[in-house]
Protein backbone atom coordinates (compact mmCIF):
# COMPACT_ATOMS: atom_id res chain seq x y z
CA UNK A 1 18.58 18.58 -12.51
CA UNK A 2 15.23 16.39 -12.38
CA UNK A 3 11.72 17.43 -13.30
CA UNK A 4 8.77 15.63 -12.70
CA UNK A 5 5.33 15.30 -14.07
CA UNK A 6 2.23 13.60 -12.63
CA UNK A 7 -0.72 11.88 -14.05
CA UNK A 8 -3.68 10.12 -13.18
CA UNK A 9 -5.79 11.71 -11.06
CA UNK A 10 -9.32 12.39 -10.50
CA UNK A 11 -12.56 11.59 -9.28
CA UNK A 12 -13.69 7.70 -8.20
CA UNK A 13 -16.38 6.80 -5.78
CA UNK A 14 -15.32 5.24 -2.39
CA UNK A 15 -13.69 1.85 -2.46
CA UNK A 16 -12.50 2.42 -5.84
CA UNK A 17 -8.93 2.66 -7.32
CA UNK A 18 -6.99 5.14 -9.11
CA UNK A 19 -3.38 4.66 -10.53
CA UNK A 20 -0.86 7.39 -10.33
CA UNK A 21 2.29 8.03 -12.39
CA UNK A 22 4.67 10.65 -12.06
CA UNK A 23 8.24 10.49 -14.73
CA UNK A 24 11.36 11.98 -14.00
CA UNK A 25 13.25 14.15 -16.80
CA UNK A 26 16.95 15.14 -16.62
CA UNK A 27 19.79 14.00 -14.43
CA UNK A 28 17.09 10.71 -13.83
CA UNK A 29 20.17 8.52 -12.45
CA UNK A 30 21.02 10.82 -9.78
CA UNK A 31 17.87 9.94 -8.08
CA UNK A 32 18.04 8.54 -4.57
CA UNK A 33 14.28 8.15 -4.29
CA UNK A 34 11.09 8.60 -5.10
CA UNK A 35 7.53 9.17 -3.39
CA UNK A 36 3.97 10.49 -2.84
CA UNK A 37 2.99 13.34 -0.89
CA UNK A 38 -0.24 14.46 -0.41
CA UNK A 39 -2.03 17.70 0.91
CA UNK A 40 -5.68 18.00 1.78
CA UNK A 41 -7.34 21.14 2.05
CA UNK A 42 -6.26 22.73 5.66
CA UNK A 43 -3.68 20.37 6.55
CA UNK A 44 -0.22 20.09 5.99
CA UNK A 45 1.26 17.57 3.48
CA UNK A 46 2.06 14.51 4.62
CA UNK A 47 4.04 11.30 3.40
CA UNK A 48 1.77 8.96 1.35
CA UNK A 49 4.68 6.23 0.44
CA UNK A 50 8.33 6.23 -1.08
CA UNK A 51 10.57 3.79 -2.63
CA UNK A 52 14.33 3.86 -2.46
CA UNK A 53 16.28 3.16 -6.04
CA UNK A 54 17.21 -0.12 -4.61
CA UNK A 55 13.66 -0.63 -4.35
CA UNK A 56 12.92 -0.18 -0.40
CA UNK A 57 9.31 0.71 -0.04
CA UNK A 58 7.81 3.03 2.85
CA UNK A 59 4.07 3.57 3.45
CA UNK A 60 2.18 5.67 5.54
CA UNK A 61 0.08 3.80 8.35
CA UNK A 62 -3.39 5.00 6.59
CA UNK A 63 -2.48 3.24 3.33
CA UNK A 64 -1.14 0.42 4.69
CA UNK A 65 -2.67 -2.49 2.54
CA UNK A 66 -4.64 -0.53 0.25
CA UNK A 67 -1.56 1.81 -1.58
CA UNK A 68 1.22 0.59 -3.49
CA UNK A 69 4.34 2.47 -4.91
CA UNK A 70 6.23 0.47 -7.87
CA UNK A 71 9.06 1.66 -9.93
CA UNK A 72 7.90 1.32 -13.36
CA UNK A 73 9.56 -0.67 -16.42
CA UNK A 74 11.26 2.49 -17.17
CA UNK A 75 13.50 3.51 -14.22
CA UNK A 76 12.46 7.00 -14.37
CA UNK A 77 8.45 6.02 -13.64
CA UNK A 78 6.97 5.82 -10.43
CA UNK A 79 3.45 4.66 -9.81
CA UNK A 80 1.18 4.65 -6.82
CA UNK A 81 -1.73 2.08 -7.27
CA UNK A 82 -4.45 2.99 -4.62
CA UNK A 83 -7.65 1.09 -3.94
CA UNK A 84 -10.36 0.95 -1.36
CA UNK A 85 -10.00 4.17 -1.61
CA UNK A 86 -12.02 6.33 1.13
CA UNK A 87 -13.13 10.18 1.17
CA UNK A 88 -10.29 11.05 3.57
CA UNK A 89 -7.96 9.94 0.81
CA UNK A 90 -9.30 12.96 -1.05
CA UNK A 91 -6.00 15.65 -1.33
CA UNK A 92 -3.60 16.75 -4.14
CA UNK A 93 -0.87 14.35 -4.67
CA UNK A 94 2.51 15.83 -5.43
CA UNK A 95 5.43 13.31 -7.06
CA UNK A 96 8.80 14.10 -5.08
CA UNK A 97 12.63 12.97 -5.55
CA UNK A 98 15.76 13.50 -3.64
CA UNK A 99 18.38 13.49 -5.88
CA UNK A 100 22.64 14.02 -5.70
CA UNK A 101 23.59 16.51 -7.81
CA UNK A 102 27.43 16.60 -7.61
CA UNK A 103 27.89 16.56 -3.76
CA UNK A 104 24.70 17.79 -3.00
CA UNK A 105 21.36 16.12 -2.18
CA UNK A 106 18.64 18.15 -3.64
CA UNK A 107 14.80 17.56 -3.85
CA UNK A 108 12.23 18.39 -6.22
CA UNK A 109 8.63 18.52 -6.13
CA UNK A 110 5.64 17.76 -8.78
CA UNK A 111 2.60 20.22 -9.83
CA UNK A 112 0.69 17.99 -8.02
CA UNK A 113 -2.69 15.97 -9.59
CA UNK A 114 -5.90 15.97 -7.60
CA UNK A 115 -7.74 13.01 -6.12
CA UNK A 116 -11.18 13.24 -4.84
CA UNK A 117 -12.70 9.98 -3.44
CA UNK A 118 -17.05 10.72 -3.23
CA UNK A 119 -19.24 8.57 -0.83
């Protein structure tokens, strides 16, 4: 089983940055991959950006050039680095992995950190 924690949220002033982390507990070299989510209030939650354990990397078209997801030195880190950051960047971000567990592909969510981007 994997469990994951987030960090780094908070409040920043447009076109600033904020760095996420989010670390995997448990079964961490089951994972398959890693990634953002995010949710703003009254929409559904949508892919922010993902990277594979061989280190494939998937964005969303809004963050294109301004988000980046790393794997950190420890392989059970992941990190979002996000700058020019605008209000509509303003959500909860939730860490996610799919991992195998025996035969079984299995996903797990985190308890989400909130980012709130002010004009």
């Amino acid at each position: 089983q994997v469990q994951l924690v987030e960090s780094g949220g908070g409040l920043v002033q447009a076109g600033g940055s904020l760095r996420l982390s989010c670390a995997a507990s448990g079964s961490i070299f089951s994972i398959v991959v890693m990634g953002w989510y995010r949710q703003a209030p009254g929409k559904q939650r949508e892919l922010v950006a993902i990277i594979s354990s061989g280190g494939t990397t998937n964005y969303a078209d809004s963050v294109k050039g301004r988000f980046v997801i790393s794997r950190g030195n420890a392989k059970n880190t992941v990190n979002l680095q996000m700058n020019s950051l605008k209000p509509e960047d303003t959500a909860v971000y939730y860490c996610n992995s799919h991992y195998k567990e025996g035969s079984r592909y299995l996903e797990v969510w985190g308890q989400g950190t909130l980012v709130t981007v002010s004009n």
